[in-house]
C-alpha atoms as a PDB file:
ATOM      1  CA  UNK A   1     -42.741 -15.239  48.049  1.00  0.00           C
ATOM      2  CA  UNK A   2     -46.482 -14.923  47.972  1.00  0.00           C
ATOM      3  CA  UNK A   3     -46.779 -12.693  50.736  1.00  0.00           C
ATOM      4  CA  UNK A   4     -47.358  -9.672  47.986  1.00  0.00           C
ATOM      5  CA  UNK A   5     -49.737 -11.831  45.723  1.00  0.00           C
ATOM      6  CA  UNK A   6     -51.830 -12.293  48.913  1.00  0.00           C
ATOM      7  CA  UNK A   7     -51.813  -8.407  50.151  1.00  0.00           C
ATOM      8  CA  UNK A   8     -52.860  -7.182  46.634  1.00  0.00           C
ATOM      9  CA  UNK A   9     -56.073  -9.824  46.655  1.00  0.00           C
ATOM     10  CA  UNK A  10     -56.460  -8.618  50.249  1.00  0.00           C
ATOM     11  CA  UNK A  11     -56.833  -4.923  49.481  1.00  0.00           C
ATOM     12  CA  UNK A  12     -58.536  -5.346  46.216  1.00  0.00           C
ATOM     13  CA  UNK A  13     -61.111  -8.359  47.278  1.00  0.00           C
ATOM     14  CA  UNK A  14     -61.680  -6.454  50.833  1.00  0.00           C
ATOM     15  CA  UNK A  15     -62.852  -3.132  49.872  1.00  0.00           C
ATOM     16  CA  UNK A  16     -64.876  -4.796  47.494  1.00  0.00           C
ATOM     17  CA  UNK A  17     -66.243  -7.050  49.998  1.00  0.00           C
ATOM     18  CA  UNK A  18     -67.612  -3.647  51.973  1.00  0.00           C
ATOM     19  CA  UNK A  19     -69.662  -2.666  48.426  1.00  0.00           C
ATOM     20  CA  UNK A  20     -71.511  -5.807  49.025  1.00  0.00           C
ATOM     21  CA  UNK A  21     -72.128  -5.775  52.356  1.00  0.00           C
ATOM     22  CA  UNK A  22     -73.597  -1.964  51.528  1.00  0.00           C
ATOM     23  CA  UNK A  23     -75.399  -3.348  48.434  1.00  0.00           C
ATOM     24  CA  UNK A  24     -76.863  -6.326  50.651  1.00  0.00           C
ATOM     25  CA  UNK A  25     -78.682  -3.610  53.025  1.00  0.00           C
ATOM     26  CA  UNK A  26     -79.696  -1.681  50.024  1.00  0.00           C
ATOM     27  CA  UNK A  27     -81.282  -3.749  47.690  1.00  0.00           C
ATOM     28  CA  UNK A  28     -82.157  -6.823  50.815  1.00  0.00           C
ATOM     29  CA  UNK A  29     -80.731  -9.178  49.034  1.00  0.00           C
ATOM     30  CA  UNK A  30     -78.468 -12.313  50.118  1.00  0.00           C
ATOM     31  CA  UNK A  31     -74.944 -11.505  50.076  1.00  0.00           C
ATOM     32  CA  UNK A  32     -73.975 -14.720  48.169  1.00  0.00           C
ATOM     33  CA  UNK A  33     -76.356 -13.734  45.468  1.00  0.00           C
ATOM     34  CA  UNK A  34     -75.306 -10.444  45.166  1.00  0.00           C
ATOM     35  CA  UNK A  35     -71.558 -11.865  45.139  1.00  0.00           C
ATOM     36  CA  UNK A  36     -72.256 -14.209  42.412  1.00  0.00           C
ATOM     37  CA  UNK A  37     -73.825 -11.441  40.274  1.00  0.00           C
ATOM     38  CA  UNK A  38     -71.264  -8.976  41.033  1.00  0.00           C
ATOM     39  CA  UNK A  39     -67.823 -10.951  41.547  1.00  0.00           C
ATOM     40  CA  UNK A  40     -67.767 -10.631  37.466  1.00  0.00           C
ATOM     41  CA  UNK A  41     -68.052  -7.406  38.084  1.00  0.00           C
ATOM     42  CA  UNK A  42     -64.729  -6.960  39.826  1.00  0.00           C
ATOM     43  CA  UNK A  43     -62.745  -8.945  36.834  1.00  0.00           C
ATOM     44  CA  UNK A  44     -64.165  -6.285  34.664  1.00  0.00           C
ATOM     45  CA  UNK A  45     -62.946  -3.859  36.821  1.00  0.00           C
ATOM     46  CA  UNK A  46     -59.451  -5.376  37.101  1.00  0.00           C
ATOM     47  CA  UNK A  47     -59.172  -5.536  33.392  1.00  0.00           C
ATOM     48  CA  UNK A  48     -60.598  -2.042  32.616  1.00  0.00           C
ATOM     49  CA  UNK A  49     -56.780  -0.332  33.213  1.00  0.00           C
ATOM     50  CA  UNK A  50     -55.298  -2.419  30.195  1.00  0.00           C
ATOM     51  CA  UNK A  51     -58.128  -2.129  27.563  1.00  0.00           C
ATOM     52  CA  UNK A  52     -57.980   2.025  28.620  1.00  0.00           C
ATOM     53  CA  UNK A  53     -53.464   1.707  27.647  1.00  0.00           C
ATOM     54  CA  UNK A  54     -54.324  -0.536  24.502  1.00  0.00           C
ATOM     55  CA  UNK A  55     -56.816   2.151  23.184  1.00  0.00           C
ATOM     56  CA  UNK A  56     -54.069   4.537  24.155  1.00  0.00           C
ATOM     57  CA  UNK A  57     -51.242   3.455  22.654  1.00  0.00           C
ATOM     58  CA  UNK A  58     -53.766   2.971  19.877  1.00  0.00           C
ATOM     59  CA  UNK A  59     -54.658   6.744  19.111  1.00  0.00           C
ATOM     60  CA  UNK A  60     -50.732   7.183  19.571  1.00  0.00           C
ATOM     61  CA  UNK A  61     -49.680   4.661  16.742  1.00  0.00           C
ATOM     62  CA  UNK A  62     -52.686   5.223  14.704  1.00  0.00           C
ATOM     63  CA  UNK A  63     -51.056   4.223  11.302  1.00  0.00           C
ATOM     64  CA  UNK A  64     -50.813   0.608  12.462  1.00  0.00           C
ATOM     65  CA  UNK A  65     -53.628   0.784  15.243  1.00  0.00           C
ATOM     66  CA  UNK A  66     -55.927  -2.208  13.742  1.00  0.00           C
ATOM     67  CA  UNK A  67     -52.685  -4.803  14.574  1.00  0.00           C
ATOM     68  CA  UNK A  68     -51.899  -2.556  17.595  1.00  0.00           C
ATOM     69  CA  UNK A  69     -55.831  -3.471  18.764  1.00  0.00           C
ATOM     70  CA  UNK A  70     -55.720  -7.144  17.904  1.00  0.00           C
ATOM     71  CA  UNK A  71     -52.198  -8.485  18.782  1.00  0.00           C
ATOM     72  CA  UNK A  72     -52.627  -6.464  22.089  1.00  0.00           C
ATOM     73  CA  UNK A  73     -56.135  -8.007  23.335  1.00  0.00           C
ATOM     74  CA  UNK A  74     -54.813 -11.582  22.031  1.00  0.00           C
ATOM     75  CA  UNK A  75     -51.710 -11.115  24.836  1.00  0.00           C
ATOM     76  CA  UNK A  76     -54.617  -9.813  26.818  1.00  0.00           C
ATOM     77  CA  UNK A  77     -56.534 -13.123  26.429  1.00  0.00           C
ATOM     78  CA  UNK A  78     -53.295 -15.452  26.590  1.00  0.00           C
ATOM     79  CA  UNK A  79     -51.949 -13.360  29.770  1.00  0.00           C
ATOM     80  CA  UNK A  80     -55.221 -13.886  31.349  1.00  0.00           C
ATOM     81  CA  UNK A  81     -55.514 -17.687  30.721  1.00  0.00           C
ATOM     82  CA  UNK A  82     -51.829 -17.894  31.549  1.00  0.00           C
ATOM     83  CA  UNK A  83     -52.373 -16.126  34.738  1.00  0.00           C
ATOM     84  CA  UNK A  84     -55.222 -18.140  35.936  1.00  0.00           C
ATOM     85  CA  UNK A  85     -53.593 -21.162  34.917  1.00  0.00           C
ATOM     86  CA  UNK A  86     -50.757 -20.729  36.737  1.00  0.00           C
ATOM     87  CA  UNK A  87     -52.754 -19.463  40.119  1.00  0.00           C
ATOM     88  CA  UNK A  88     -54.495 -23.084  39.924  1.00  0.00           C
ATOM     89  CA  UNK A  89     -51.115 -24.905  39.855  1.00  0.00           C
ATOM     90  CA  UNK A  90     -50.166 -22.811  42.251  1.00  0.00           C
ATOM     91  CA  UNK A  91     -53.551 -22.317  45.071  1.00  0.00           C
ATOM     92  CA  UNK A  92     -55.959 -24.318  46.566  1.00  0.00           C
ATOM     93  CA  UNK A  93     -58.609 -22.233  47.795  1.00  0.00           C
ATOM     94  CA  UNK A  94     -61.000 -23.337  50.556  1.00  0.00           C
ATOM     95  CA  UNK A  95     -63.243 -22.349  52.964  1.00  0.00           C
ATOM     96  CA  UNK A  96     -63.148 -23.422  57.087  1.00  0.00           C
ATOM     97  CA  UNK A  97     -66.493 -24.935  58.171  1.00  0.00           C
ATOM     98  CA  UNK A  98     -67.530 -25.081  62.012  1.00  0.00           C
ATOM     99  CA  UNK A  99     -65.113 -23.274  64.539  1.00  0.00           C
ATOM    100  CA  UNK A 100     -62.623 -25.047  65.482  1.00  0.00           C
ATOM    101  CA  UNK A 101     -59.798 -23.160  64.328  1.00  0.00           C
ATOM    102  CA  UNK A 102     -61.303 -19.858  65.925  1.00  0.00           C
ATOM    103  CA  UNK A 103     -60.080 -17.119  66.209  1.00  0.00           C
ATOM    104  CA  UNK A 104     -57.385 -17.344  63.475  1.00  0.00           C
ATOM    105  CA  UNK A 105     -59.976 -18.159  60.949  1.00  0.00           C
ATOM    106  CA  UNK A 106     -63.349 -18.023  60.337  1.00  0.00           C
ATOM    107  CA  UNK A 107     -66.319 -19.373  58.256  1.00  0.00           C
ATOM    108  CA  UNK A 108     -65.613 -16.407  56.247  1.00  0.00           C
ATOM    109  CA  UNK A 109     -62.607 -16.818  55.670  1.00  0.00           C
ATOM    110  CA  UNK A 110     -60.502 -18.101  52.485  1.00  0.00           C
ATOM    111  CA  UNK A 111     -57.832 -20.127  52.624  1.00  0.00           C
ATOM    112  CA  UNK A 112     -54.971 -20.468  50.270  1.00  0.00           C
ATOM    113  CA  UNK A 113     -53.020 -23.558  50.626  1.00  0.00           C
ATOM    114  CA  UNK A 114     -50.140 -24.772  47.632  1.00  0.00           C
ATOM    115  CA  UNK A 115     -48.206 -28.148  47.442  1.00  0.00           C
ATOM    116  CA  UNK A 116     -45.540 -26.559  49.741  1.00  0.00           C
ATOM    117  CA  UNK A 117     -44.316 -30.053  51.528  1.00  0.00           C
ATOM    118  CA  UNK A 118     -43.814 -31.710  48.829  1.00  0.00           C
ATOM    119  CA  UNK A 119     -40.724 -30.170  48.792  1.00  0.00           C
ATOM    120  CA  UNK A 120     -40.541 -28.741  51.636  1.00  0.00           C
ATOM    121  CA  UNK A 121     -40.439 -29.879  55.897  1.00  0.00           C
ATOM    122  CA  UNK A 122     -43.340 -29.152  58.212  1.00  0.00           C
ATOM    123  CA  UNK A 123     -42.707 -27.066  60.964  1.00  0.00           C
ATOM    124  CA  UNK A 124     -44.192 -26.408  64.672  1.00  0.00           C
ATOM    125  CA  UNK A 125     -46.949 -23.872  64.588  1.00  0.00           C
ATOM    126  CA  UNK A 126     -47.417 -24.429  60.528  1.00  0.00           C
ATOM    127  CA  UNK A 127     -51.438 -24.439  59.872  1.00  0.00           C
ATOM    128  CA  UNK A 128     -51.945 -27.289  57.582  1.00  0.00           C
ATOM    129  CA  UNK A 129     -54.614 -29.198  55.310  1.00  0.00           C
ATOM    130  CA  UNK A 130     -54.784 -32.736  55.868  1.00  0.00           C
ATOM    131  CA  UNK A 131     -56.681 -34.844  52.940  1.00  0.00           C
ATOM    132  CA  UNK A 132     -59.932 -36.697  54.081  1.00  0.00           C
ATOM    133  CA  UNK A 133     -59.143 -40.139  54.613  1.00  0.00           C
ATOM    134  CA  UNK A 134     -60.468 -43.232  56.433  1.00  0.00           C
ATOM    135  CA  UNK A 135     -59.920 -41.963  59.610  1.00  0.00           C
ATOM    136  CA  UNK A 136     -61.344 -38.416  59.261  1.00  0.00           C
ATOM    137  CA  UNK A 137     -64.466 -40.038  57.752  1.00  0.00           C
ATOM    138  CA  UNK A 138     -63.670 -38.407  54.582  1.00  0.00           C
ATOM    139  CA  UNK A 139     -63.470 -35.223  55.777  1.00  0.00           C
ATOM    140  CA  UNK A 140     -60.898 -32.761  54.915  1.00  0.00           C
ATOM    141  CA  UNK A 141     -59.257 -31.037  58.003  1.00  0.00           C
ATOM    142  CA  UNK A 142     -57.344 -27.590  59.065  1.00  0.00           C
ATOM    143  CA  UNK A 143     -55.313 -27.961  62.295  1.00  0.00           C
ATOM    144  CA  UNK A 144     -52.169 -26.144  63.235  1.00  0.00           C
ATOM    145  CA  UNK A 145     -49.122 -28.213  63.862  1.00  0.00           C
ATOM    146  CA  UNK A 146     -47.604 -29.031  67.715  1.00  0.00           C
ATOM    147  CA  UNK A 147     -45.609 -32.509  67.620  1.00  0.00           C
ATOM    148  CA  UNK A 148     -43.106 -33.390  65.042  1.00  0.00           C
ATOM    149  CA  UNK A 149     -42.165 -36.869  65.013  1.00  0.00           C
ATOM    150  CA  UNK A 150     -40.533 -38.136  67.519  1.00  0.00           C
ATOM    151  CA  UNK A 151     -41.942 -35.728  69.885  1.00  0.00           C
ATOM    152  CA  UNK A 152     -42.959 -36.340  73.321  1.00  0.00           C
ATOM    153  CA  UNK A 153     -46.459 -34.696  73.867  1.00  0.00           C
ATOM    154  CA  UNK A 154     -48.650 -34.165  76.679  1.00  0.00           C
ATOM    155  CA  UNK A 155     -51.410 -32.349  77.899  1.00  0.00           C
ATOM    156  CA  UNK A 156     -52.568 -31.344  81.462  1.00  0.00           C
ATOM    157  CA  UNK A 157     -55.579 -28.892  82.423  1.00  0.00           C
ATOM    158  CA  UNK A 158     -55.308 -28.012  78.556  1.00  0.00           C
ATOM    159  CA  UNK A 159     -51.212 -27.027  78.889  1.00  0.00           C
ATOM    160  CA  UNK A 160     -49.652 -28.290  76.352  1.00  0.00           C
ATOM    161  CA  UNK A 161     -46.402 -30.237  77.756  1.00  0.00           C
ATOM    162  CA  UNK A 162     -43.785 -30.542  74.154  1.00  0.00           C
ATOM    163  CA  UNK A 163     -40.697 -32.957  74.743  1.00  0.00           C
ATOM    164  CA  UNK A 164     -41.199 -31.799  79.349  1.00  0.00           C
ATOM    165  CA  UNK A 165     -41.938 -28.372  77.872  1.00  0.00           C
ATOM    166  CA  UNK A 166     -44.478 -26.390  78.675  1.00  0.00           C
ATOM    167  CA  UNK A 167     -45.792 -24.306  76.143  1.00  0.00           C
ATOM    168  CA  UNK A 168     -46.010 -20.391  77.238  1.00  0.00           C
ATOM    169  CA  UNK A 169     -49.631 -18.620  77.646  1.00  0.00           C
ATOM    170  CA  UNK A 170     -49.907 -15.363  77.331  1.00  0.00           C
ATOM    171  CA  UNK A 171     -53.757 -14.059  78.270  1.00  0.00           C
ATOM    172  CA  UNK A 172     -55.117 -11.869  75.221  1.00  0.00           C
ATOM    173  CA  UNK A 173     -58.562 -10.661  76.799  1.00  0.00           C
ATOM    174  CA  UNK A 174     -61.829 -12.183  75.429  1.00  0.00           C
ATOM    175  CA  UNK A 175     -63.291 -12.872  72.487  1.00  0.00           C
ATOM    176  CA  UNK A 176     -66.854 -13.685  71.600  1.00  0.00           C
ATOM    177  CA  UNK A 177     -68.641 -15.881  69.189  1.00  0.00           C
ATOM    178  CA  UNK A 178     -72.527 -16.410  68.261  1.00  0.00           C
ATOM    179  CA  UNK A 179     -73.104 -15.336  71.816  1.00  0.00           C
ATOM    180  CA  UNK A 180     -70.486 -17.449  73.390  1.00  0.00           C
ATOM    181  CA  UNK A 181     -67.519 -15.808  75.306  1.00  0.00           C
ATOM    182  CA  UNK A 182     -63.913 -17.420  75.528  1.00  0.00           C
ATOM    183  CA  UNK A 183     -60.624 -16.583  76.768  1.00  0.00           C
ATOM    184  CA  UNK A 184     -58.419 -15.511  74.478  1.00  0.00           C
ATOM    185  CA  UNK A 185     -54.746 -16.917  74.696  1.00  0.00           C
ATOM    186  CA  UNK A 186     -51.160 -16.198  72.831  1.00  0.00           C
ATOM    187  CA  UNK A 187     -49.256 -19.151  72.975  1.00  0.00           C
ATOM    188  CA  UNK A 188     -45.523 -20.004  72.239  1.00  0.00           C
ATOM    189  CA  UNK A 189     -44.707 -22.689  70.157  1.00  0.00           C
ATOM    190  CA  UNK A 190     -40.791 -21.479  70.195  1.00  0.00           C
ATOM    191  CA  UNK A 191     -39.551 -18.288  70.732  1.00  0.00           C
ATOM    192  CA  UNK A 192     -40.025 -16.800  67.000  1.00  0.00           C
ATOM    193  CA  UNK A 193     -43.331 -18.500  66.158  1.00  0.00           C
ATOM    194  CA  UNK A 194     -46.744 -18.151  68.273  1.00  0.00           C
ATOM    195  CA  UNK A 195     -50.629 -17.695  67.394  1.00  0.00           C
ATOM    196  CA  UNK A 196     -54.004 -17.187  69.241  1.00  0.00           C
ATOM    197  CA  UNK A 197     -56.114 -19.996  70.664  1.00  0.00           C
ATOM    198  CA  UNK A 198     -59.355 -20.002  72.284  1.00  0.00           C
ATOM    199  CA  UNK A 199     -60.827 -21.562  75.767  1.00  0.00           C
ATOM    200  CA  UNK A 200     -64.403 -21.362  77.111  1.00  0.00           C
ATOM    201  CA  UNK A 201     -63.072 -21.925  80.925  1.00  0.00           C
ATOM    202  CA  UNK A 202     -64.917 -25.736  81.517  1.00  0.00           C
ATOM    203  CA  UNK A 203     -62.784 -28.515  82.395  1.00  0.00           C
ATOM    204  CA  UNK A 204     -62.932 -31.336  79.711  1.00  0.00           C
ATOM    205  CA  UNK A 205     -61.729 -34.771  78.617  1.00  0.00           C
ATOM    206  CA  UNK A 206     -59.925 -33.159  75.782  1.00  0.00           C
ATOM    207  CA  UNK A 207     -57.697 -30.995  78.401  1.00  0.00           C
ATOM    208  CA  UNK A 208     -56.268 -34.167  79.496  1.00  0.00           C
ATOM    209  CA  UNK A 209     -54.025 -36.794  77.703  1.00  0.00           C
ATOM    210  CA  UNK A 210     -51.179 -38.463  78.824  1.00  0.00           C
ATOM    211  CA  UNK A 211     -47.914 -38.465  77.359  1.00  0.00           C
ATOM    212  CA  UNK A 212     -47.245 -40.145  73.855  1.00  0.00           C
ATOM    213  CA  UNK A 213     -44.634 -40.252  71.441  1.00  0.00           C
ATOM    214  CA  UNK A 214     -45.360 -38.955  67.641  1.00  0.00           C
ATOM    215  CA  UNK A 215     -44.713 -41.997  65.392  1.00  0.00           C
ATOM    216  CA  UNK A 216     -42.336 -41.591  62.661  1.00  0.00           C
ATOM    217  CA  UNK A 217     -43.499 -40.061  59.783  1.00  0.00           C
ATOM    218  CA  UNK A 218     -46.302 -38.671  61.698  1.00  0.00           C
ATOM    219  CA  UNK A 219     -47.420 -35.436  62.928  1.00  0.00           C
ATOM    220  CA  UNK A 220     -49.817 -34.034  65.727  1.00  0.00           C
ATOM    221  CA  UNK A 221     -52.123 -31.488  65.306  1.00  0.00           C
ATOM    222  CA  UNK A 222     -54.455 -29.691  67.147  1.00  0.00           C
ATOM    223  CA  UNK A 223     -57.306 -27.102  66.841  1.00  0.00           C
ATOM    224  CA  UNK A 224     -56.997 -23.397  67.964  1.00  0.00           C
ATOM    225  CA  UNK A 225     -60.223 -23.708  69.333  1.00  0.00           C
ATOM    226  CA  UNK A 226     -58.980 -26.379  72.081  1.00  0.00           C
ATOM    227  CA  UNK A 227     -62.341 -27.168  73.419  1.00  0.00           C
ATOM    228  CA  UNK A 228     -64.498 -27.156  69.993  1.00  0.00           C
ATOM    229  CA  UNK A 229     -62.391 -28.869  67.928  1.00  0.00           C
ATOM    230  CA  UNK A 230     -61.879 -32.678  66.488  1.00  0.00           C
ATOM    231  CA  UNK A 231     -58.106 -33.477  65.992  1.00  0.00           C
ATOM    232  CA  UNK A 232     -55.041 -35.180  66.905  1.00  0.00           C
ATOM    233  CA  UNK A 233     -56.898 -36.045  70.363  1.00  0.00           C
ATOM    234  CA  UNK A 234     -59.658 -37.996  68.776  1.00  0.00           C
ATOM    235  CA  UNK A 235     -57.883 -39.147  65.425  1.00  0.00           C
ATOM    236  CA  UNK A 236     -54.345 -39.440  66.533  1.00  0.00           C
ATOM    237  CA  UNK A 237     -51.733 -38.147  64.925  1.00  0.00           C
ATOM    238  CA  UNK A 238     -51.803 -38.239  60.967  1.00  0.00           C
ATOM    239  CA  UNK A 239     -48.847 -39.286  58.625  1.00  0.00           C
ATOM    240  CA  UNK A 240     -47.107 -37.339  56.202  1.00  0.00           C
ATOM    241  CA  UNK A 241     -48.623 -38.281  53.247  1.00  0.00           C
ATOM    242  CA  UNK A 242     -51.818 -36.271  53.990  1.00  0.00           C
ATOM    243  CA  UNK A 243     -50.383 -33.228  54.396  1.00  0.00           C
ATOM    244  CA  UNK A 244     -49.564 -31.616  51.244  1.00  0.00           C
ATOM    245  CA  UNK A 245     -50.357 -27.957  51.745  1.00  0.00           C
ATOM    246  CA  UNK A 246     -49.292 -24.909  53.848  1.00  0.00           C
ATOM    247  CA  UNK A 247     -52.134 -22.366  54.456  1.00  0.00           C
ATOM    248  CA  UNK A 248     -51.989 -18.952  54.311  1.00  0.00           C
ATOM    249  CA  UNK A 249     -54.828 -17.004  54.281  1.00  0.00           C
ATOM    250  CA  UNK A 250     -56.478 -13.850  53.009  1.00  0.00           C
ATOM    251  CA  UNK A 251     -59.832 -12.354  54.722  1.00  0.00           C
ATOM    252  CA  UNK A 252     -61.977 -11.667  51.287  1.00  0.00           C
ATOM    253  CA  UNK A 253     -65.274 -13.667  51.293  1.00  0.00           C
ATOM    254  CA  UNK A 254     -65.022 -12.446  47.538  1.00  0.00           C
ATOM    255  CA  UNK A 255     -62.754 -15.353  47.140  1.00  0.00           C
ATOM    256  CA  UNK A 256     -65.608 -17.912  47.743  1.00  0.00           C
ATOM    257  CA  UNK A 257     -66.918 -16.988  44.253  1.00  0.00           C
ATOM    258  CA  UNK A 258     -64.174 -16.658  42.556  1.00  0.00           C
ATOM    259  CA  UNK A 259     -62.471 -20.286  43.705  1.00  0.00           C
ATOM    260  CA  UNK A 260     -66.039 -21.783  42.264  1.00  0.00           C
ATOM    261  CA  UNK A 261     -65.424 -20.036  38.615  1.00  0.00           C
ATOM    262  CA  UNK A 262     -61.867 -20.083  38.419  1.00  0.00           C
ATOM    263  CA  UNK A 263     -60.354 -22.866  41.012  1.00  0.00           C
ATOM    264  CA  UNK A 264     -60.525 -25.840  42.525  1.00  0.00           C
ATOM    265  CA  UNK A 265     -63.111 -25.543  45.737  1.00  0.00           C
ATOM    266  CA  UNK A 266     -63.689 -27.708  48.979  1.00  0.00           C
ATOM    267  CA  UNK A 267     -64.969 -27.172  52.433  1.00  0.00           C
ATOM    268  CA  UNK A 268     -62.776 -28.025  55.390  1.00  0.00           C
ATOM    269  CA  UNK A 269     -63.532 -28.590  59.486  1.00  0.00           C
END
């Protein structure tokens, strides 16, 4: 359903993201300053095509164009509020901190994430936001999901094992980070669903945990940065009730700006 909303912000937000990467080398200026004077900019822009038809259809109808010129930029106004309005009912945008859910986002990346489960189940592989609570220290989290309840998970030499399963790797090459090189892995959650995680090649407590069962009501998580990354291996698994949203994601850092002016904004780990 919001597949299209999120590939028009994409190719609008994203080609403007590469004028202010070229007006950050220009003028030597810090990219988040020159985003927070220019992100205005693009609304301007965006609005520009419906003030150019009102003044249109104005010199067409000029007999009534005074009532063409105000009833059209009050709908202008209203559909604007309305719009924005209903995005922030709708989105939660965010931005990832640290990298622990490398290489499927990054800190530049924004994330959109709406009340989906509240009427809706979690699945395996689903990328979710889990509220800061007690046991998180407060902090707001995004893992991807791998035990449902119920489940039967363990892990051995960082292999996940799901209900005597083991989950398929598929090697992906490399992929480098602020001068750090991992292997790159596809792996299968099921047969339909599967997503890229990371692994810097050292042997570590957190590729090791015996078997458990997922309490009711409960799910596991994990990062898809296995070795960098603070989840269901340290917290245990976390229940239902703080997990409200499904992410999806668009790769704009124009959306950083715009979340502070327009929507509701916190960082996540």
């Amino acid at each position: 359903m919001y597949d299209p909303i999120i590939s028009f912000l994409d190719f609008i937000l994203i080609n403007f993201d590469i004028i202010l990467v070229q007006a950050e080398v220009f003028f030597g200026i810090a990219y988040k300053e020159i985003n927070f004077w220019l992100t205005p900019v693009l609304l301007i822009v965006l609005i520009i095509p419906f003030i150019i038809i009102i003044f249109l259809i104005g010199k067409i109808f000029k007999g009534i164009k005074d009532e063409i010129y105000i009833y059209s930029f009050i709908s202008l106004f209203v559909g604007l509020v309305s719009f924005f309005t209903y995005f922030n009912s709708i989105f939660l945008v965010t931005g990832v901190i640290g990298e622990s859910m490398l290489p499927n986002f990054q800190k530049e990346y924004e994330i959109l994430g709406n009340n989906f489960y509240l009427n809706n189940e979690i699945q395996y592989g689903d990328v979710i936001i889990i509220e800061g609570h007690n046991k998180t220290r407060g902090d707001g989290l995004v893992k991807r999901v791998i035990g449902l309840p119920g489940d039967k998970i363990k892990i051995q030499n960082g292999k996940i094992i799901l209900n005597g399963e083991v989950l398929k790797q598929k090697n992906d090459g490399k992929f480098k980070f602020n001068g750090k090189t991992y292997a790159r892995e596809i792996e299968y959650i099921s047969n339909d669903k599967s997503y890229k995680i990371l692994n810097d090649g050292n042997h570590y407590l957190q590729d090791f945990l015996s078997e458990l069962t997922v309490p009711k009501n409960h799910y596991f998580v994990l990062g898809d940065n296995r070795d960098y990354s603070g989840d269901s291996r340290y917290y245990g698994s976390f229940h239902r009730s703080y997990i409200k949203h499904k992410v999806m994601i668009t790769q704009s850092k124009t959306l950083t700006r715009i979340s502070y002016i327009f929507l509701g904004y916190y960082d996540l780990k």
